[in-house]
C-alpha atoms as a PDB file:
ATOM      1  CA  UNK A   1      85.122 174.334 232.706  1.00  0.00           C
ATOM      2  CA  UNK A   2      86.995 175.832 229.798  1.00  0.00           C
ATOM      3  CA  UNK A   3      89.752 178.932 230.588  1.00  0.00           C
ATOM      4  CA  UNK A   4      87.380 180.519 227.401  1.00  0.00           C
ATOM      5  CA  UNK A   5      84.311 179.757 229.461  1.00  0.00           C
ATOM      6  CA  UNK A   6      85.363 181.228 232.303  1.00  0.00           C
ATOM      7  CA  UNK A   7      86.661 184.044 230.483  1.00  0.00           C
ATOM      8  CA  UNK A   8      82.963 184.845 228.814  1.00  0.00           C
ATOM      9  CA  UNK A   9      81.428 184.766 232.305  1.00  0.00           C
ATOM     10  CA  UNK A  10      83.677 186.746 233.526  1.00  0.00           C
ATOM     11  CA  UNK A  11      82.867 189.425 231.027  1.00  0.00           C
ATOM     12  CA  UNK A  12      79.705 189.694 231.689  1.00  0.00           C
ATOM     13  CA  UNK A  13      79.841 189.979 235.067  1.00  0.00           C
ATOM     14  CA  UNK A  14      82.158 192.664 234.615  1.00  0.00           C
ATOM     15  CA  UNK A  15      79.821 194.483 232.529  1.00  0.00           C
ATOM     16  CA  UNK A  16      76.762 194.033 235.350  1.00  0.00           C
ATOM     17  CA  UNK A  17      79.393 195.336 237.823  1.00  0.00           C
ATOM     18  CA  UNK A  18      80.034 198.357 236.138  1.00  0.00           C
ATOM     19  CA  UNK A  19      76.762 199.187 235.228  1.00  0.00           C
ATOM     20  CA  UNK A  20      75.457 198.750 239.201  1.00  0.00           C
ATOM     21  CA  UNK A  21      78.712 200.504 240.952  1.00  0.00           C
ATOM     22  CA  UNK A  22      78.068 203.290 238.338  1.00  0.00           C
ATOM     23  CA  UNK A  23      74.613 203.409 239.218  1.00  0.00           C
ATOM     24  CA  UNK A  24      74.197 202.376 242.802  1.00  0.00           C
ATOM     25  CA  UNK A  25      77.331 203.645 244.247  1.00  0.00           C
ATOM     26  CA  UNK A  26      78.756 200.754 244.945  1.00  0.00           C
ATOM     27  CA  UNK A  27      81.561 198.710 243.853  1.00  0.00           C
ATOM     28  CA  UNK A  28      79.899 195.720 242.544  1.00  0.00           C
ATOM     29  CA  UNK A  29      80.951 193.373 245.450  1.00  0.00           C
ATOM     30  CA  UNK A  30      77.771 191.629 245.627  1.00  0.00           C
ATOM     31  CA  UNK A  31      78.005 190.497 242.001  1.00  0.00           C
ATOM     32  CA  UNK A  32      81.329 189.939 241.195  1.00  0.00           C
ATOM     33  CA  UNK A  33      82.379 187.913 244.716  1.00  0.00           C
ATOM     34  CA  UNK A  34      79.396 185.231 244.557  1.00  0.00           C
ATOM     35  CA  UNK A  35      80.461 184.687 240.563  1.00  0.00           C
ATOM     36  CA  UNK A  36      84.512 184.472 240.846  1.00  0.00           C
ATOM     37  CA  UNK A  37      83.572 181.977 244.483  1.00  0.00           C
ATOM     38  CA  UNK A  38      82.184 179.648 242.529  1.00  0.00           C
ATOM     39  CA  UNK A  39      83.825 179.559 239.274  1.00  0.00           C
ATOM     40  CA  UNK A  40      87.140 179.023 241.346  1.00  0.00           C
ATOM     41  CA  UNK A  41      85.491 176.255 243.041  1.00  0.00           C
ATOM     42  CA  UNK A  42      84.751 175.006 240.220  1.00  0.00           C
ATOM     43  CA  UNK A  43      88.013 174.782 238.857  1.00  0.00           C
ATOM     44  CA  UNK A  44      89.356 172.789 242.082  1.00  0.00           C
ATOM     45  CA  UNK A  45      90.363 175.482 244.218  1.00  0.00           C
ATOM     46  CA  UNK A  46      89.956 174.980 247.793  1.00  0.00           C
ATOM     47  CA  UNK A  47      86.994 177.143 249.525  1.00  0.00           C
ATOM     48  CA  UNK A  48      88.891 178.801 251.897  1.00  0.00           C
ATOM     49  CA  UNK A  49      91.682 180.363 249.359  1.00  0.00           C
ATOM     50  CA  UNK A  50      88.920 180.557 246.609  1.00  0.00           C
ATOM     51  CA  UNK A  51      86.872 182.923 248.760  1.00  0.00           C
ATOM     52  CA  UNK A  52      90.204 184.942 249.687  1.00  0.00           C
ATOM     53  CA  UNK A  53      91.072 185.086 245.986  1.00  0.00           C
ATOM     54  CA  UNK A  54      87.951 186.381 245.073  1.00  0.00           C
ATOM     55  CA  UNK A  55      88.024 189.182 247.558  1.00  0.00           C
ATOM     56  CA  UNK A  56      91.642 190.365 246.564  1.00  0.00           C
ATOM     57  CA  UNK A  57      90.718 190.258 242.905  1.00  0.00           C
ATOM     58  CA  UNK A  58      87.467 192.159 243.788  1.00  0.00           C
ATOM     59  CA  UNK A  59      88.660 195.009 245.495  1.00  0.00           C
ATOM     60  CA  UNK A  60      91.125 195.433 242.888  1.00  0.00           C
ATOM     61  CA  UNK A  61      88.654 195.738 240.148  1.00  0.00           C
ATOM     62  CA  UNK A  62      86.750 198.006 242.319  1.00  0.00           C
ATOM     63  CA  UNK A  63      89.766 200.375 241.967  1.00  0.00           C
ATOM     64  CA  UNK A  64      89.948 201.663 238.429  1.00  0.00           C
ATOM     65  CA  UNK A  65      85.927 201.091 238.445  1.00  0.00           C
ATOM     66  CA  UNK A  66      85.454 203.466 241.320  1.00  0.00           C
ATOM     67  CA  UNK A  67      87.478 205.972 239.814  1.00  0.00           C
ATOM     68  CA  UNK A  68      85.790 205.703 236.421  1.00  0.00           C
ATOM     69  CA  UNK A  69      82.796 206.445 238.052  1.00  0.00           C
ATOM     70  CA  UNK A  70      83.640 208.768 240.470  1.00  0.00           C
ATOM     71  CA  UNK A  71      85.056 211.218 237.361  1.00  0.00           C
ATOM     72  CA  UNK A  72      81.333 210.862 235.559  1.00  0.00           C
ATOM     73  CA  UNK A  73      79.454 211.504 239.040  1.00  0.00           C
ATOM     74  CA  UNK A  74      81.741 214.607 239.925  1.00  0.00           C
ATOM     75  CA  UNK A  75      81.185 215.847 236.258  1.00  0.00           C
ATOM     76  CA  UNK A  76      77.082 215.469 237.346  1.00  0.00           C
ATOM     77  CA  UNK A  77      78.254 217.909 240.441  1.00  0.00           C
ATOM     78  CA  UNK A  78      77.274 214.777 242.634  1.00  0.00           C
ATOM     79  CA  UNK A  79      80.724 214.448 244.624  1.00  0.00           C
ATOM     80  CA  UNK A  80      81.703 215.824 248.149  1.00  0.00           C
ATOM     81  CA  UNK A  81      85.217 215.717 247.404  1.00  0.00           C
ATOM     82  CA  UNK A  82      86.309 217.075 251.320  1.00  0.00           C
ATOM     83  CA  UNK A  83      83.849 214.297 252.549  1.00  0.00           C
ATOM     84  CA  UNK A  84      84.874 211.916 249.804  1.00  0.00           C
ATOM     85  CA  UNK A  85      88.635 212.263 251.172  1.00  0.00           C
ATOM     86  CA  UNK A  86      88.494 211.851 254.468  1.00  0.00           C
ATOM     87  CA  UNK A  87      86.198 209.309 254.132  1.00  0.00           C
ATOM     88  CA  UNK A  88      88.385 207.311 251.684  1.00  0.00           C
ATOM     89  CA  UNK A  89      92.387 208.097 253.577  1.00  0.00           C
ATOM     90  CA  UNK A  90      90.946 206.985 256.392  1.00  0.00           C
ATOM     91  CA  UNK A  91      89.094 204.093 254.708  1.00  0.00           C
ATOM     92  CA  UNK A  92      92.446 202.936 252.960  1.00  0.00           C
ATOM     93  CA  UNK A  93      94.099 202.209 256.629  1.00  0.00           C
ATOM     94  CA  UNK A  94      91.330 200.669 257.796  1.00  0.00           C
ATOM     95  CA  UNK A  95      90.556 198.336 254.640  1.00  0.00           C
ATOM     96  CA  UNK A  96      94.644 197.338 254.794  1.00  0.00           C
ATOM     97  CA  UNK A  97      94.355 195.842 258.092  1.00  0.00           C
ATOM     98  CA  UNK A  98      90.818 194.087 257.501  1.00  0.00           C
ATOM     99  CA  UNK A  99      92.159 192.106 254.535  1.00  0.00           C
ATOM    100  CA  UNK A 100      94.886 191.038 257.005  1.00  0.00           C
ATOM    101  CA  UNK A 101      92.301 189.723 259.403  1.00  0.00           C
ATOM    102  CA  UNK A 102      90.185 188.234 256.382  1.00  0.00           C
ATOM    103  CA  UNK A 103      93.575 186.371 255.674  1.00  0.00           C
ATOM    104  CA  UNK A 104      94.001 184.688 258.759  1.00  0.00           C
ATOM    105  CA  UNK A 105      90.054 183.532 259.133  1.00  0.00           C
ATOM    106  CA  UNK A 106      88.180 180.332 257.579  1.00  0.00           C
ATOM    107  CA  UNK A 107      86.372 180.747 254.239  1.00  0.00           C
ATOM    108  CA  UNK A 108      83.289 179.773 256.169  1.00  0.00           C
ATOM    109  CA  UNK A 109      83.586 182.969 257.950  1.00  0.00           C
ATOM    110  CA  UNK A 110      84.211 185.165 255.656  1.00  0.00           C
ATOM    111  CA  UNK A 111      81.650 184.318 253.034  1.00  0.00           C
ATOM    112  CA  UNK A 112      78.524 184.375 256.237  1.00  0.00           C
ATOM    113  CA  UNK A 113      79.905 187.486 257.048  1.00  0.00           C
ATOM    114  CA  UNK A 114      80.024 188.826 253.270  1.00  0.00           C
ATOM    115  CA  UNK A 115      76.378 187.827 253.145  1.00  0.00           C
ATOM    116  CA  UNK A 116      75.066 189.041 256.465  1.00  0.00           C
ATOM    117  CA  UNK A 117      76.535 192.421 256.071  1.00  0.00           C
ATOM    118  CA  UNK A 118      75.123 193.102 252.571  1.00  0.00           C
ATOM    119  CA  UNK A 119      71.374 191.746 253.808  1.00  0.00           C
ATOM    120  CA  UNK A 120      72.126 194.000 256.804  1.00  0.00           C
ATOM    121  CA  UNK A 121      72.587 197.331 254.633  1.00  0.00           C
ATOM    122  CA  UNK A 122      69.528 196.084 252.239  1.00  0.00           C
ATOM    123  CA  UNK A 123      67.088 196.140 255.832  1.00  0.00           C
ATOM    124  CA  UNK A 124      68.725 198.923 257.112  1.00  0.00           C
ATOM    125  CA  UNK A 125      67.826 201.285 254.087  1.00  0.00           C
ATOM    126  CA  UNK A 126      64.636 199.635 253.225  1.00  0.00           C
ATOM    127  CA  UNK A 127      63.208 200.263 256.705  1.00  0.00           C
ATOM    128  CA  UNK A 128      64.499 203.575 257.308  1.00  0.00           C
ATOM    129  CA  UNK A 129      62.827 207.381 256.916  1.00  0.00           C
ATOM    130  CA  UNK A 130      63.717 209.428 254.010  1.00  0.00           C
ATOM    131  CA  UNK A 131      65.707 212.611 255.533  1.00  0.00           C
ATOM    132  CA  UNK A 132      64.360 216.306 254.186  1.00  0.00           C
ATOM    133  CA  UNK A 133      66.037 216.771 251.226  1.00  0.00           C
ATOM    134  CA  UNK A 134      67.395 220.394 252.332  1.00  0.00           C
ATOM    135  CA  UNK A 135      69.554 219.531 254.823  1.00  0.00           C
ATOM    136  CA  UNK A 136      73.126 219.663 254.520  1.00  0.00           C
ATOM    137  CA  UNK A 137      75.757 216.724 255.711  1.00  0.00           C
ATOM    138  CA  UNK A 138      77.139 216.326 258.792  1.00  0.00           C
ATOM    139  CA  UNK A 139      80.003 218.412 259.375  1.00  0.00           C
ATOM    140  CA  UNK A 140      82.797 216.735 261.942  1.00  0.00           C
ATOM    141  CA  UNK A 141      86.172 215.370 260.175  1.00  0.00           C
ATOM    142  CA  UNK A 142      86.512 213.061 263.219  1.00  0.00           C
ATOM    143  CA  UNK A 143      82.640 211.868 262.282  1.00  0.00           C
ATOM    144  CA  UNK A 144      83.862 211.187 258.742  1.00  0.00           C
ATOM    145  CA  UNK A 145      87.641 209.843 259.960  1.00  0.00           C
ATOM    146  CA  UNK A 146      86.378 207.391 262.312  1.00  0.00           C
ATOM    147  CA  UNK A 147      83.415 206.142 259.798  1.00  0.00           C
ATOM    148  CA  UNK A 148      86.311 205.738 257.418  1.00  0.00           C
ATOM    149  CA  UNK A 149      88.383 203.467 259.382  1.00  0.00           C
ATOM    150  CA  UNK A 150      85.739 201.060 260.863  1.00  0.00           C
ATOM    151  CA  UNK A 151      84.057 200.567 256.960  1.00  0.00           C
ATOM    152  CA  UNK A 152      87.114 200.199 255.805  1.00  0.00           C
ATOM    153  CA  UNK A 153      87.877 197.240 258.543  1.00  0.00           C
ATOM    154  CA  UNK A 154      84.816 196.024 257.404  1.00  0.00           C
ATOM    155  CA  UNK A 155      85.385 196.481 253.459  1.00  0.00           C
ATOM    156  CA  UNK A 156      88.856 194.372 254.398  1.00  0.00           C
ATOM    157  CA  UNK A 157      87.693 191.604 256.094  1.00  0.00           C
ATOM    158  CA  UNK A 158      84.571 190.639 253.804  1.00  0.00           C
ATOM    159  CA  UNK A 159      86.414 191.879 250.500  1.00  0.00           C
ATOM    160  CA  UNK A 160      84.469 195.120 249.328  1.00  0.00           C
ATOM    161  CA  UNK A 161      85.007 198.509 248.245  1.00  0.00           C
ATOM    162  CA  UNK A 162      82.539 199.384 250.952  1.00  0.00           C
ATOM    163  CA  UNK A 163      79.801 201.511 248.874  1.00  0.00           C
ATOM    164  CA  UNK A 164      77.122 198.240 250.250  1.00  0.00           C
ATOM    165  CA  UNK A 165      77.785 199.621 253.587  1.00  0.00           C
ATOM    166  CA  UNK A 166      78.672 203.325 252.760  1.00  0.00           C
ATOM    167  CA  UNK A 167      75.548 204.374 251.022  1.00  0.00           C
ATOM    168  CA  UNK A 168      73.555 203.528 253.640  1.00  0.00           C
ATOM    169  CA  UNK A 169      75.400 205.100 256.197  1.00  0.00           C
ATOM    170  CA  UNK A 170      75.841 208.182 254.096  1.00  0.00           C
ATOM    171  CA  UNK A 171      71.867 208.718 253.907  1.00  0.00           C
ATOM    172  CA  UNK A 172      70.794 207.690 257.189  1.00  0.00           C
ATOM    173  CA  UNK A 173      73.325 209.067 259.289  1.00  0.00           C
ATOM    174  CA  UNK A 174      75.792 211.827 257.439  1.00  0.00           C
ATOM    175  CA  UNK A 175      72.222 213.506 255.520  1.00  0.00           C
ATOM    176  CA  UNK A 176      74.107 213.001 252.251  1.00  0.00           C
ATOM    177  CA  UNK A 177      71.049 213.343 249.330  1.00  0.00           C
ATOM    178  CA  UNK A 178      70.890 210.102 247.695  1.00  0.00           C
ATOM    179  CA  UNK A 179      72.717 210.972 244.770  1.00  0.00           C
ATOM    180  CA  UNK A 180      75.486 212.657 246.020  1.00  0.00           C
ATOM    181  CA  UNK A 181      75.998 209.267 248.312  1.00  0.00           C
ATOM    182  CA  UNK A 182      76.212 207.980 245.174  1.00  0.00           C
ATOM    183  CA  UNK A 183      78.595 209.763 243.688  1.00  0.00           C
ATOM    184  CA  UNK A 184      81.223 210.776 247.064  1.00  0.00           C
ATOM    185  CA  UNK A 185      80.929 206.919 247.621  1.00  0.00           C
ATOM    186  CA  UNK A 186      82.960 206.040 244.531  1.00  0.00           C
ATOM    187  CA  UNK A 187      85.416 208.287 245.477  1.00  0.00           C
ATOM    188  CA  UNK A 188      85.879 206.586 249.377  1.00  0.00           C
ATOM    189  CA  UNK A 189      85.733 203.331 247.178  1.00  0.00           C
ATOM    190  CA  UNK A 190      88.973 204.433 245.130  1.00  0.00           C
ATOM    191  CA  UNK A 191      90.883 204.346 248.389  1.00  0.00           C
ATOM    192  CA  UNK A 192      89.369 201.236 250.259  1.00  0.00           C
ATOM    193  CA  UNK A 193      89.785 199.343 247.372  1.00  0.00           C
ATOM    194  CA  UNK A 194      93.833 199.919 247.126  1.00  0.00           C
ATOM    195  CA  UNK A 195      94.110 199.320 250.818  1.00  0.00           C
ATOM    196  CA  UNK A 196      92.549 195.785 251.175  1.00  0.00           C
ATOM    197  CA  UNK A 197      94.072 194.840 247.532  1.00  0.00           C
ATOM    198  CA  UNK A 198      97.696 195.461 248.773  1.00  0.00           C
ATOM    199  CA  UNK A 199      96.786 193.432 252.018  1.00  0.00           C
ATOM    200  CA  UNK A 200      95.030 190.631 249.956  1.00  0.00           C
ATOM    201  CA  UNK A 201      98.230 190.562 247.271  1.00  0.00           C
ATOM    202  CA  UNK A 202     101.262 190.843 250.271  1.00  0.00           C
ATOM    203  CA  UNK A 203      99.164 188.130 252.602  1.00  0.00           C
ATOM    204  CA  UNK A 204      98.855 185.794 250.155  1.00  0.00           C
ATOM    205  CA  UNK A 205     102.464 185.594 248.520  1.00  0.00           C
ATOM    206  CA  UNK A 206     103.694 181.935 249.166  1.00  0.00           C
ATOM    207  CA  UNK A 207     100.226 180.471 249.662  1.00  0.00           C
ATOM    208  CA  UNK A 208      99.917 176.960 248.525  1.00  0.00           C
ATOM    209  CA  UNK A 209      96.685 176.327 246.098  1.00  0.00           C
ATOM    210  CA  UNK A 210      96.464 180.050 244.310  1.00  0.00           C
ATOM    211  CA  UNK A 211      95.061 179.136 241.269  1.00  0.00           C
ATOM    212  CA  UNK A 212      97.477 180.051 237.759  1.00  0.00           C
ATOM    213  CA  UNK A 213      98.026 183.734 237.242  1.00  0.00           C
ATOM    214  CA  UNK A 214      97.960 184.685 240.468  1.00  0.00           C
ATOM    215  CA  UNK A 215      99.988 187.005 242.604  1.00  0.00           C
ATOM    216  CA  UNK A 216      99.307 186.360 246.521  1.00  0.00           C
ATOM    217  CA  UNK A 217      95.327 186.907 246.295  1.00  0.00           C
ATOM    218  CA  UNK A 218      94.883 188.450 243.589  1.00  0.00           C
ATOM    219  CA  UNK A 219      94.011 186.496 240.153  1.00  0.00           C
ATOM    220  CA  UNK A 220      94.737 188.793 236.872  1.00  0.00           C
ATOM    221  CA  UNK A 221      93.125 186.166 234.346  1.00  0.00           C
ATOM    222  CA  UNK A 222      89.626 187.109 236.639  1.00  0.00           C
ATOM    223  CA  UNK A 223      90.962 191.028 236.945  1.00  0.00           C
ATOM    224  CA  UNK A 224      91.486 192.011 233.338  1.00  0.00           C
ATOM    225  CA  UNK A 225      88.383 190.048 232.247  1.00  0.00           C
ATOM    226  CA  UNK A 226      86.143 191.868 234.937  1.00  0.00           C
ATOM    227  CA  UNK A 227      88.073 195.669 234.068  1.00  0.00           C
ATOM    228  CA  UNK A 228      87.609 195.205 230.765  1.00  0.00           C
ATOM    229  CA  UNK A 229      84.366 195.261 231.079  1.00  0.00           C
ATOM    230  CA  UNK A 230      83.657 197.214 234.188  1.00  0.00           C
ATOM    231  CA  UNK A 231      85.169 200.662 233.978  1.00  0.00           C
ATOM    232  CA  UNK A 232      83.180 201.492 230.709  1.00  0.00           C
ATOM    233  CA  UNK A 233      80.013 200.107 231.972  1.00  0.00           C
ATOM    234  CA  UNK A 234      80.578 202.273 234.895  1.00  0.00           C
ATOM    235  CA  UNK A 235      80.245 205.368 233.678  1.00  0.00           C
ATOM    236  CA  UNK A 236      77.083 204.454 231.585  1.00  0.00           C
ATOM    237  CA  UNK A 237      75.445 203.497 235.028  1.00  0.00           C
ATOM    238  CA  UNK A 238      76.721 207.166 236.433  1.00  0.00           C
ATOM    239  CA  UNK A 239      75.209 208.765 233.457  1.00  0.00           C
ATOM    240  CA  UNK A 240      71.563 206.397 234.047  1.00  0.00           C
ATOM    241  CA  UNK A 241      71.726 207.168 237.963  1.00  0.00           C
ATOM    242  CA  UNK A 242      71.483 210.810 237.274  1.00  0.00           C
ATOM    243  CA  UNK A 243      67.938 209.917 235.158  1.00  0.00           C
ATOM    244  CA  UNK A 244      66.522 208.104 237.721  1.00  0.00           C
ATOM    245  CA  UNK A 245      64.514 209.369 241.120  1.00  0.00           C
ATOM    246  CA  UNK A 246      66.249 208.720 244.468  1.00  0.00           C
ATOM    247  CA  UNK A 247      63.565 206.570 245.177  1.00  0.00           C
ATOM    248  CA  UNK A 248      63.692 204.009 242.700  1.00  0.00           C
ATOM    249  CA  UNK A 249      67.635 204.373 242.949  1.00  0.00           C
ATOM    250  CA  UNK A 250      66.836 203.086 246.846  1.00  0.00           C
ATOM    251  CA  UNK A 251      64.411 200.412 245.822  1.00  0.00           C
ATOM    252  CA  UNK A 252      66.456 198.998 243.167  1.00  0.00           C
ATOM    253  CA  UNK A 253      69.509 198.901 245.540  1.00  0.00           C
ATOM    254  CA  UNK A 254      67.227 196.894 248.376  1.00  0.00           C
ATOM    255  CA  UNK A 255      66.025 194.487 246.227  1.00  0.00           C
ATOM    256  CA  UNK A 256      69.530 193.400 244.496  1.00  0.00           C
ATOM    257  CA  UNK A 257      71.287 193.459 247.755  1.00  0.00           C
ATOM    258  CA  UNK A 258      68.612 191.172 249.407  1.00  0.00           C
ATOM    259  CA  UNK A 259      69.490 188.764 247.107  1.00  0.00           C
ATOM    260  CA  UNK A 260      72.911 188.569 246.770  1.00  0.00           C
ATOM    261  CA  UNK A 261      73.118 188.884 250.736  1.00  0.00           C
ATOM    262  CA  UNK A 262      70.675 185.714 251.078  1.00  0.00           C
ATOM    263  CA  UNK A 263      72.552 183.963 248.190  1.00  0.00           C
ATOM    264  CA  UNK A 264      75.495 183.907 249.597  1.00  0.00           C
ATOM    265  CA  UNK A 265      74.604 182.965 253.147  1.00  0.00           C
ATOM    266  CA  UNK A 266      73.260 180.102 251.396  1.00  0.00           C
ATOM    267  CA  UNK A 267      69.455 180.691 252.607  1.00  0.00           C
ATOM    268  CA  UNK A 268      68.090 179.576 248.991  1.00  0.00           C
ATOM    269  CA  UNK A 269      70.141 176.603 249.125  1.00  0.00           C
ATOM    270  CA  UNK A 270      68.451 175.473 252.355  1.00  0.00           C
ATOM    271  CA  UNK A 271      65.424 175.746 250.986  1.00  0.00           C
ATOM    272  CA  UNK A 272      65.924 173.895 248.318  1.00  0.00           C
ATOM    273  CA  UNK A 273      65.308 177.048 245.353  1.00  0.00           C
ATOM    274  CA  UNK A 274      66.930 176.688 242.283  1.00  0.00           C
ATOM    275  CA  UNK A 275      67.526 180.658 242.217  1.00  0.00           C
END
């Protein structure tokens, strides 16, 4: 495959990334880590560092695309910013020290876990009651702190801005309304996001097999070709999510997490469909 190839791909996927973190709340994980897995396998890179890569790279994509969106949704009045912050300091530590386990554990691992965990949050929101629309969020910084810290763990280890696993939790158990889980999600995203891509970029300095342009696990050919493309798209998606019910916003999320989630466990391979 061609570096201009790889480039155009790249592109595009940046531009589906920012349209769904802008819409969905999230940062575009289950996109964006499936596509940069396999086009560095592609281009010889062993599994285990190609997986690592693209969870370094990810998250820091997820940065300026969380904040991009984040701006639009807060402009929408769709942002908890007390929430948002506690959620997201607290979220930075934990995300730090998850990319630091992530570094240490077998690409095998990580990319079962990535899938599991996205399938997981797809179920888990699919399957649960809608809460009454009037009632107000759960109130307890040490509720939001220690939610913070174990997604962010999470986010670390399986190399995502944590909105997959925040949204949900945000609904179901804080009583956020579904667009202002939206919307305070980007904002926690901002913060996980820089956490686990300093811990991806300092863990991987000196690794042998990064592929060219890379600084520890973090590849800028794959970052500036996903930004470029994400951070505008996101805050077209912030500006459709506000158009669109809650409950096609929650249908739409199930369905593309399901698949992503399943893809990359490898469940379609096993059964032999060419999807």
């Amino acid at each position: 495959m061609s570096l201009t190839t790889e480039i155009i791909i790249l592109l595009i996927t940046g531009a589906a990334v920012g349209f769904a973190s802008g819409m969905l709340g999230v940062g575009g994980c289950f996109i964006m880590v499936p596509v940069q897995f396999w086009l560095l396998k592609s281009l010889g890179v062993d599994p285990t560092i190609a997986i690592r890569v693209a969870f370094g790279t990810n998250l820091m994509v997820v940065l300026p695309t969380s904040i991009s969106g984040a701006i639009t949704h807060h402009y929408k009045g769709a942002v908890r910013w007390k929430q948002g912050m506690l959620l997201g300091i607290s979220a930075f530590a934990g995300s730090f020290l998850g990319a630091y386990i992530a570094s240490k554990t077998p690409g095998a691992v990580l990319t079962e876990a990535f899938g599991i965990a996205v399938v997981l949050g797809a179920i888990r929101m699919a399957t649960a009651k809608p809460i009454k629309q009037d009632e107000e969020p759960v109130d307890s910084v040490w509720i939001y702190v220690i939610c913070g810290i174990l997604l962010g763990i999470v986010s670390g280890i399986i190399g995502i801005g944590g909105g997959v696993l925040m949204v949900p939790v945000m609904v179901l158990a804080l009583r956020f309304k579904m667009h202002e889980a939206i919307g305070t999600s980007m904002l926690m995203m901002a913060f996980s996001a820089l956490g686990g891509a300093i811990s991806y970029l300092i863990n991987g300095l000196g690794v042998a097999g990064l592929p060219l342009y890379s600084t520890g696990y973090v590849n800028w050919v794959q970052f500036l070709a996903l930004a470029g493309t994400s951070i505008p798209l996101a805050v077209v998606g912030s500006l459709i999510a506000h158009k669109v019910p809650a409950k096609q916003l929650k249908t739409i999320f199930v369905i593309v997490f399901l698949y992503m989630g399943l893809k990359m466990m490898g469940v379609f391979a096993w059964l032999h469909l060419p999807i």
